[in-house]
Protein backbone atom coordinates (compact mmCIF):
# COMPACT_ATOMS: atom_id res chain seq x y z
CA UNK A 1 108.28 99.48 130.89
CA UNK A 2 105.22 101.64 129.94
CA UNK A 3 104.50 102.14 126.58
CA UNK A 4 105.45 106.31 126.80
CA UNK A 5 109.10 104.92 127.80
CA UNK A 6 108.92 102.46 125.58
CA UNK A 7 108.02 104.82 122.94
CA UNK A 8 110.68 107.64 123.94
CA UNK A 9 113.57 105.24 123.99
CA UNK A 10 112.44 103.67 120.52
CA UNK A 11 111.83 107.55 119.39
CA UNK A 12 115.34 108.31 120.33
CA UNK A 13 117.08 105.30 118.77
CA UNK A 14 114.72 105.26 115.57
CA UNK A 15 115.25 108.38 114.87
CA UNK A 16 118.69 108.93 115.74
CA UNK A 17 119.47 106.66 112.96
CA UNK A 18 116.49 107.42 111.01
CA UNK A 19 113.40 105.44 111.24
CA UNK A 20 104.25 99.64 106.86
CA UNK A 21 91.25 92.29 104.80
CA UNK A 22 92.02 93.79 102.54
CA UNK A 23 91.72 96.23 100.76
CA UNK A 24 90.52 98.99 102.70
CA UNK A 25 90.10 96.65 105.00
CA UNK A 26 92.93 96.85 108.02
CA UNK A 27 93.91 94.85 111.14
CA UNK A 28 91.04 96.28 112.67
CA UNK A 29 88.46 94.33 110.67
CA UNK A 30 90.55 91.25 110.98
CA UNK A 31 91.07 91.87 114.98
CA UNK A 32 87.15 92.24 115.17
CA UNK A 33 86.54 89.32 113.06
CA UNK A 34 88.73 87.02 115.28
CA UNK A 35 87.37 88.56 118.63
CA UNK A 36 84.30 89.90 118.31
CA UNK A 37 82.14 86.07 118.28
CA UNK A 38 84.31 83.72 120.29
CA UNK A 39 81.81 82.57 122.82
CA UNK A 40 82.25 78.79 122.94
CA UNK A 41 84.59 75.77 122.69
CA UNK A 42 84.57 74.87 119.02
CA UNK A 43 85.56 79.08 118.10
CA UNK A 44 88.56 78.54 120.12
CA UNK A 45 89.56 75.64 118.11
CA UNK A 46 89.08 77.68 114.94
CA UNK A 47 90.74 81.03 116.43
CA UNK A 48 93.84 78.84 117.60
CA UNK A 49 94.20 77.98 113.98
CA UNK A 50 93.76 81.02 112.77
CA UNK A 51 96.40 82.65 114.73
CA UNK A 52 98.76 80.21 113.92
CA UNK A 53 98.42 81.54 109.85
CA UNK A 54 97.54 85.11 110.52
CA UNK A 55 100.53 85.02 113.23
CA UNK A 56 104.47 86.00 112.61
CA UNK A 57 105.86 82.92 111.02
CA UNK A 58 108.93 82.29 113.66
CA UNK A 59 106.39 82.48 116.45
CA UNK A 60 105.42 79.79 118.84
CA UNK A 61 101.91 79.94 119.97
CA UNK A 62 100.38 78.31 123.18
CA UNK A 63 97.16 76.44 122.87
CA UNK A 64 94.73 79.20 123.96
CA UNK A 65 93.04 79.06 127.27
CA UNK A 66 89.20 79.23 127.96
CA UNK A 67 87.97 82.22 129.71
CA UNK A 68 87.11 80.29 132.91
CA UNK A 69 90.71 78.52 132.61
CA UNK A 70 92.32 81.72 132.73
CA UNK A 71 93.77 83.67 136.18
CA UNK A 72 92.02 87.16 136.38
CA UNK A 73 94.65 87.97 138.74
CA UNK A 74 97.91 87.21 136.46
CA UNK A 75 96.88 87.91 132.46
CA UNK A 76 97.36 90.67 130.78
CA UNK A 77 94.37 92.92 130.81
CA UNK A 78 94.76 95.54 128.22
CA UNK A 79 96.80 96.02 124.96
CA UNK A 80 98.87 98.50 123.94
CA UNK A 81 97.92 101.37 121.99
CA UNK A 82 99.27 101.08 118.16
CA UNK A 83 100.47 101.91 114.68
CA UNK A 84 100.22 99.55 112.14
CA UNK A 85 100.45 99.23 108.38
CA UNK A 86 97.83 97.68 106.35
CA UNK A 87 98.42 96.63 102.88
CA UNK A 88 95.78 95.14 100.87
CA UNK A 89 97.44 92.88 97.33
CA UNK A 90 95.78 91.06 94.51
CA UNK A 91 97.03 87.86 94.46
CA UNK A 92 94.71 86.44 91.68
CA UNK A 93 95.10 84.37 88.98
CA UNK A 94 96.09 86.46 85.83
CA UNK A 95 97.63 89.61 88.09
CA UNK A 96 100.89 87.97 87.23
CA UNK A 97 102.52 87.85 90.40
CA UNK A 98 103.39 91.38 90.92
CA UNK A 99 102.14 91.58 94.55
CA UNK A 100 101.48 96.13 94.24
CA UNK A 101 99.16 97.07 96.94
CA UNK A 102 96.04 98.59 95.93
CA UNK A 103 95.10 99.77 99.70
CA UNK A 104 98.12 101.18 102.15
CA UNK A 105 96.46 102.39 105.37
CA UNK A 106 98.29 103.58 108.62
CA UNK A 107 95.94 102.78 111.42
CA UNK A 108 96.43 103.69 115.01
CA UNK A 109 94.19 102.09 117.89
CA UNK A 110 93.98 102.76 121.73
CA UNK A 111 92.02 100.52 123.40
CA UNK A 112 91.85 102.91 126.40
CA UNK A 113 89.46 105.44 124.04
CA UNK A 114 88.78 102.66 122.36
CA UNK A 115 89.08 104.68 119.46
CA UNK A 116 91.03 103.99 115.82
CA UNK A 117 91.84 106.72 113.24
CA UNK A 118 92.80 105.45 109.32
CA UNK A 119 95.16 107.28 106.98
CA UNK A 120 95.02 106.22 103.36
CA UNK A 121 98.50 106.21 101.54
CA UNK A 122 97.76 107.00 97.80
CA UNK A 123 99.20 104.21 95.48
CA UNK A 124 100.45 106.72 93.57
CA UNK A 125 101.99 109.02 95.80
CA UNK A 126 105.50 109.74 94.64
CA UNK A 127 108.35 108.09 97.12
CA UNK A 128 111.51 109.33 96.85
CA UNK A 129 114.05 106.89 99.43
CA UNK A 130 117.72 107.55 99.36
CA UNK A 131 118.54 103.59 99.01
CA UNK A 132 115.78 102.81 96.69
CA UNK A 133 114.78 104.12 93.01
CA UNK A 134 111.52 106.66 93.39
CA UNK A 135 108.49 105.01 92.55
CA UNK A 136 104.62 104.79 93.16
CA UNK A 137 104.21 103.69 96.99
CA UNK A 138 102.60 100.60 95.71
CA UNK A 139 105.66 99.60 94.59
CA UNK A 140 107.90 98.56 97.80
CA UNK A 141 106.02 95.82 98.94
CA UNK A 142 106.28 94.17 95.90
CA UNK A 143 109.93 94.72 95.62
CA UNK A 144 110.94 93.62 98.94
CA UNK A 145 108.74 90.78 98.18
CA UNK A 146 110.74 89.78 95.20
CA UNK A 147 113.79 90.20 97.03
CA UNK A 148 112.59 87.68 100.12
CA UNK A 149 109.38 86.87 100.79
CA UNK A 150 110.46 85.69 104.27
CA UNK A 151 111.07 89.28 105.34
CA UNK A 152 108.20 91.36 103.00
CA UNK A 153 106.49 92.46 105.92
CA UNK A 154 109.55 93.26 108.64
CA UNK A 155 111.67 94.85 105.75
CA UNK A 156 108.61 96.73 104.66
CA UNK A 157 107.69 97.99 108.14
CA UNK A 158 110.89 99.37 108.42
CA UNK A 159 110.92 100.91 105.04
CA UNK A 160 107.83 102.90 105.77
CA UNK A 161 109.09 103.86 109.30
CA UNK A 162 112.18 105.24 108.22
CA UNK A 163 109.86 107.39 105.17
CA UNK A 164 107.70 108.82 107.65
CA UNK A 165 109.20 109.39 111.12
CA UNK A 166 106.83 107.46 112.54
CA UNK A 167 107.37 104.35 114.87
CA UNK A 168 104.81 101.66 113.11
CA UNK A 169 104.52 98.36 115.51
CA UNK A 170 103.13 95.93 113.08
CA UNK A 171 102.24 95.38 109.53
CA UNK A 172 99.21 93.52 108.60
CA UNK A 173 98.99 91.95 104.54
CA UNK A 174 95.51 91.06 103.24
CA UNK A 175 94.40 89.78 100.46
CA UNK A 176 91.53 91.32 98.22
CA UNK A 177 89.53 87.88 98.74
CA UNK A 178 89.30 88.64 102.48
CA UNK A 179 86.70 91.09 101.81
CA UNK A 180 84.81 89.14 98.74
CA UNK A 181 84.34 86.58 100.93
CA UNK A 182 83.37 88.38 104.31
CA UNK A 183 80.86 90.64 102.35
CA UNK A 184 79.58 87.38 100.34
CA UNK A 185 78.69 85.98 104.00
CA UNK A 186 77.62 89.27 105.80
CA UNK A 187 74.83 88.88 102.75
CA UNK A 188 76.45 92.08 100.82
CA UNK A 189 76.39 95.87 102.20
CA UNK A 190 74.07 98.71 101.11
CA UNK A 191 76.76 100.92 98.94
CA UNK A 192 75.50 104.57 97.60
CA UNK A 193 77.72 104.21 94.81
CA UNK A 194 78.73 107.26 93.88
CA UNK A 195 79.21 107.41 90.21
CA UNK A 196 78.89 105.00 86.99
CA UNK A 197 81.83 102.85 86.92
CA UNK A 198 83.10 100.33 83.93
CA UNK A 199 86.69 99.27 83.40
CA UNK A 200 87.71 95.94 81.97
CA UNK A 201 91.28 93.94 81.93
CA UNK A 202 91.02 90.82 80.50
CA UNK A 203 94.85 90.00 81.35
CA UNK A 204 93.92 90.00 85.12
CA UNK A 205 89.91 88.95 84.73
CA UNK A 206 88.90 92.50 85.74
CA UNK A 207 85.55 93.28 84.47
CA UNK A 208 83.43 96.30 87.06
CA UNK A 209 80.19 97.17 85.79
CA UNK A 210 78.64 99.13 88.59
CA UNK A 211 75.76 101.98 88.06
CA UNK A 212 75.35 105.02 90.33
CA UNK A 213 72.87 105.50 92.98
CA UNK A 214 72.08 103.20 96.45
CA UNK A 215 72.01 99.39 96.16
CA UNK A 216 73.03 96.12 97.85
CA UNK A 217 76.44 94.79 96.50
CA UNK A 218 77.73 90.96 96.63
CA UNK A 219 81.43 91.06 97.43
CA UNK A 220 82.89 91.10 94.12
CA UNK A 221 81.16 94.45 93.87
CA UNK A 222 82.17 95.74 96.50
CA UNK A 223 85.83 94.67 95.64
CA UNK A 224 85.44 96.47 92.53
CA UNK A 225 83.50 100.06 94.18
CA UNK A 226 86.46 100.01 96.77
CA UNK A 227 89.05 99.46 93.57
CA UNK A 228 88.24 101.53 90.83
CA UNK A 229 89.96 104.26 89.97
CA UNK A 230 89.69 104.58 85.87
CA UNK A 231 87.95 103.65 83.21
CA UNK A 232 88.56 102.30 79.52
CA UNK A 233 84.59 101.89 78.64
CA UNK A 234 83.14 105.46 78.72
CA UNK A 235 82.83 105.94 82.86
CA UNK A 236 84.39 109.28 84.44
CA UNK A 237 87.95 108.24 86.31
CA UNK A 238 88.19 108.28 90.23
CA UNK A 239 90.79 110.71 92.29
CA UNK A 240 92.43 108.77 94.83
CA UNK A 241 90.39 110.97 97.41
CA UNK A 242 87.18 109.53 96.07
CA UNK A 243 88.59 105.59 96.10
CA UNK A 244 90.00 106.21 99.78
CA UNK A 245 86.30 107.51 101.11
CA UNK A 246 84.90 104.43 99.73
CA UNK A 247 87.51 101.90 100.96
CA UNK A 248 86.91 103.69 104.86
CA UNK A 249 83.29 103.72 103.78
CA UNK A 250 83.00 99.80 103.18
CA UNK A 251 85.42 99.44 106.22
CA UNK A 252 82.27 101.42 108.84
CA UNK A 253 79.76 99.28 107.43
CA UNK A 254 81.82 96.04 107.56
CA UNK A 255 82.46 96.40 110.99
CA UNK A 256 78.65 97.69 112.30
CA UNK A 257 77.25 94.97 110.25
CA UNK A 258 79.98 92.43 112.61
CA UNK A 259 78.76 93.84 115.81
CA UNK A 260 75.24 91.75 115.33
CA UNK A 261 76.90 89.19 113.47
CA UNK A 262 76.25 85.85 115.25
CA UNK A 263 75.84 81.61 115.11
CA UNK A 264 78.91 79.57 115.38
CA UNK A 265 78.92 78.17 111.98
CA UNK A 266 78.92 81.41 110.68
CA UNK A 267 81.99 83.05 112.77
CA UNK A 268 83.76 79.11 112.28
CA UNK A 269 83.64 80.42 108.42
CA UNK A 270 84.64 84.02 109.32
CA UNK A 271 87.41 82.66 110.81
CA UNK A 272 89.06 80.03 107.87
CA UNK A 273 88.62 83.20 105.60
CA UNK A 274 90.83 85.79 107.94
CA UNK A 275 93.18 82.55 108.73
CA UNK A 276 93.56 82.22 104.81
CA UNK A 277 93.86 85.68 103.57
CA UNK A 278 95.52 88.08 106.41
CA UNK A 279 99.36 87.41 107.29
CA UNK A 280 101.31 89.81 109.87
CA UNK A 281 104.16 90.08 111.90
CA UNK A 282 102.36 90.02 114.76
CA UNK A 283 103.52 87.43 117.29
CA UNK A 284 100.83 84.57 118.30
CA UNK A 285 100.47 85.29 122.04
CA UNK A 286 99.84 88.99 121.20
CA UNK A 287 97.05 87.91 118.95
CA UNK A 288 95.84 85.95 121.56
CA UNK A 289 95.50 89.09 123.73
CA UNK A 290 93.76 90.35 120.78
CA UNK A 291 91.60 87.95 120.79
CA UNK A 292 90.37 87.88 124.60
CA UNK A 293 90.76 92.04 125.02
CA UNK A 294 89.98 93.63 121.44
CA UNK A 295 87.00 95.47 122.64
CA UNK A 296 84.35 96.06 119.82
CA UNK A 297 84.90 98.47 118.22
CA UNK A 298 81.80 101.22 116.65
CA UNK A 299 82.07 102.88 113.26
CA UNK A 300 81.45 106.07 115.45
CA UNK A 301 84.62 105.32 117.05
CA UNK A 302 86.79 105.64 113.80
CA UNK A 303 87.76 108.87 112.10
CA UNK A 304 89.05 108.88 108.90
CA UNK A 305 92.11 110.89 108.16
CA UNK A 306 91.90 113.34 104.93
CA UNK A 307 95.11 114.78 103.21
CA UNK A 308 94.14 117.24 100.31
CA UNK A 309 96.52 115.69 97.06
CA UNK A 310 97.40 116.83 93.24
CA UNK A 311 97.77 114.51 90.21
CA UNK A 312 100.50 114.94 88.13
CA UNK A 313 101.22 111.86 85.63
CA UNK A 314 101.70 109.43 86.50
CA UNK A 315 102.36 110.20 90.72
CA UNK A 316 100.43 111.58 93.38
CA UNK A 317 101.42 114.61 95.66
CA UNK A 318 100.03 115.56 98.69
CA UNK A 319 99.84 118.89 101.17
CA UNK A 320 102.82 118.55 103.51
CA UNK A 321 100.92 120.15 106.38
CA UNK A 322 98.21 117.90 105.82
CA UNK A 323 100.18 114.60 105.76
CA UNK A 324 102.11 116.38 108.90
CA UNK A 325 98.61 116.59 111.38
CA UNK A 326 97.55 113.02 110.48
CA UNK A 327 101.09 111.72 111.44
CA UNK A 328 100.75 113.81 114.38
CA UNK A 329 97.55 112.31 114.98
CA UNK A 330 98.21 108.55 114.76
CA UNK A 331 100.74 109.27 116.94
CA UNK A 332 99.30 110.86 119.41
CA UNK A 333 96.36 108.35 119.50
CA UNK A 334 99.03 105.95 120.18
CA UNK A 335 99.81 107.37 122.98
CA UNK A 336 103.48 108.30 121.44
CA UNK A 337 105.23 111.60 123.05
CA UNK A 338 107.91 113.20 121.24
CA UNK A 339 108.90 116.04 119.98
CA UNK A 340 111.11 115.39 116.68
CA UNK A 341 109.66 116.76 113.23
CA UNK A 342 109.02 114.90 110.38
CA UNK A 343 111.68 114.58 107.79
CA UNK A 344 109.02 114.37 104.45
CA UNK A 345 112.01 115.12 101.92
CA UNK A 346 111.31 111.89 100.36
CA UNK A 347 107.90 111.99 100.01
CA UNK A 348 106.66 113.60 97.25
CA UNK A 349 104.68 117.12 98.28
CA UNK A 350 102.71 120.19 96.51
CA UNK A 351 104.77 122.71 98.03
């Protein structure tokens, strides 16, 4: 079944009934990461491993094939075109446990156009579900955490969905140390940062000290440009517009400063960190197809989604219309047709 039937039949039964690398840092980083250097034996070995943590846990993966092991004539050439939910949580010592996500992204990808558009969910923004208490959008990952871990990412998936009348395929969790560590061994990124930054939380260890203007940043820094959002030492406070540029921002570099990335030892060590820090519900054989199709993919080739918001203590709003044509958008990248609206009642909007 093509993936236009496939989407109109799951359109019609979604919605009849009513239908969610880190940080910043979405599947797309973590598809390049596993893809993008496996060009001999002993990468295989590490990718195989990698799949089986990064992979859905009920999954059963096949030990992957070399390329010249593989029939031309019989695998599958091409993947998909997709939705997926990112969500980027602390899990560090001192955050207590509470799993929030700092970073929810809605990516789509076509590997056709090769192209990938990002849509930044505010934290913030005000969620309004029928079955669930309103609360920050951070929020729901953590509580279906609490409630079973087993099914976090499936229940959360779903949970999004439903929110936003929009079919989401997969749902991708990373944690903040994913990018520490990948910017750490990229040798830190060139950040124009864009204003004076200090906050400090001594419950959870958090202590950014960053000064405005262009510099190179080790991946703590970075981790704290792509997090801050207020301050408690004398700094200015950051809209959620402003944090969202800079996640996307860090995102561009990471993956131009990947495309030239190469040595085994180094992608053997890019590989334990995504196989440590990025769980999905992606099953293992389609990450394999990830990992022999997943073209590479340019920073010109991914647009960055911008909806205009309003903060009201302590919740984020944003422009309907706006949220509406980048929903439209991810879907159409996705190669999705339908024609039903978007039920936004329980998201929280200016108008």
């Amino acid at each position: 079944m093509s993936r236009k039937s496939k989407s109109k039949s799951k359109s019609k039964s979604k919605w009849s009934t009513t239908r969610k690398v880190v940080t910043g840092i979405s599947l797309v980083i973590a598809a390049l990461l596993v893809g993008v250097g496996l060009y001999v034996g002993y990468l295989y070995q590490k990718t195989d491993t990698a799949i089986q943590r990064m992979a859905a846990p009920a999954a059963v993966v096949q030990p992957l094939a070399l390329p010249m092991e593989t029939d031309n004539n019989n695998k599958k050439e091409n993947i998909e075109p997709m939705i997926f939910l990112l969500a980027g949580v602390d899990s560090r010592d001192g955050g207590g446990g509470v799993m929030n996500t700092d970073v929810l992204m809605l990516v789509s990808y076509n590997p056709q156009t090769r192209s990938t558009s990002l849509l930044s969910l505010p934290r913030d923004l005000l969620l309004k579900p029928k079955s669930l208490p309103s609360r920050k959008a951070n929020y729901y990952y953590a509580y279906h955490y609490i409630k079973d871990k087993s099914q976090a990412i499936p229940n959360t998936k779903q949970f999004f969905s439903d929110l936003l009348s929009i079919p989401i395929d997969h749902m991708v969790v990373v944690n903040f140390d994913v990018l520490r560590q990948t910017v750490d061994l990229l040798g830190g990124l060139d950040i124009d940062v864009d204003m004076d930054m200090k906050y400090i939380d001594t419950a959870d260890g958090t202590n950014i000290d960053l000064k405005k203007g262009l510099q190179k940043l080790n991946g703590k820094q970075v981790l704290d440009f792509v997090r801050y959002r207020k301050s408690n030492q004398g700094t200015g406070e950051s809209s959620d517009f402003a944090r969202n540029d800079r996640q996307q921002q860090v995102i561009k570099q990471i993956v131009d400063k990947l495309g030239a990335f190469q040595g085994i030892s180094q992608w053997g060590r890019v590989l334990d960190i995504i196989g440590n820090n990025v769980k999905s519900d992606i099953p293992g054989e389609e990450l394999q197809q990830w990992v022999f199709n997943f073209p590479k993919i340019k920073p010109e080739h991914i647009r960055s989604l911008h909806m205009e918001t309003l903060w009201k203590s302590p919740y984020v709003y944003v422009k309907k219309e706006d949220l509406q044509t980048a929903l439209t958008t991810l879907r159409d990248e996705a190669g999705i047709s339908t024609s039903s609206s978007f039920n936004l009642k329980a998201v929280g909007t200016m108008d």
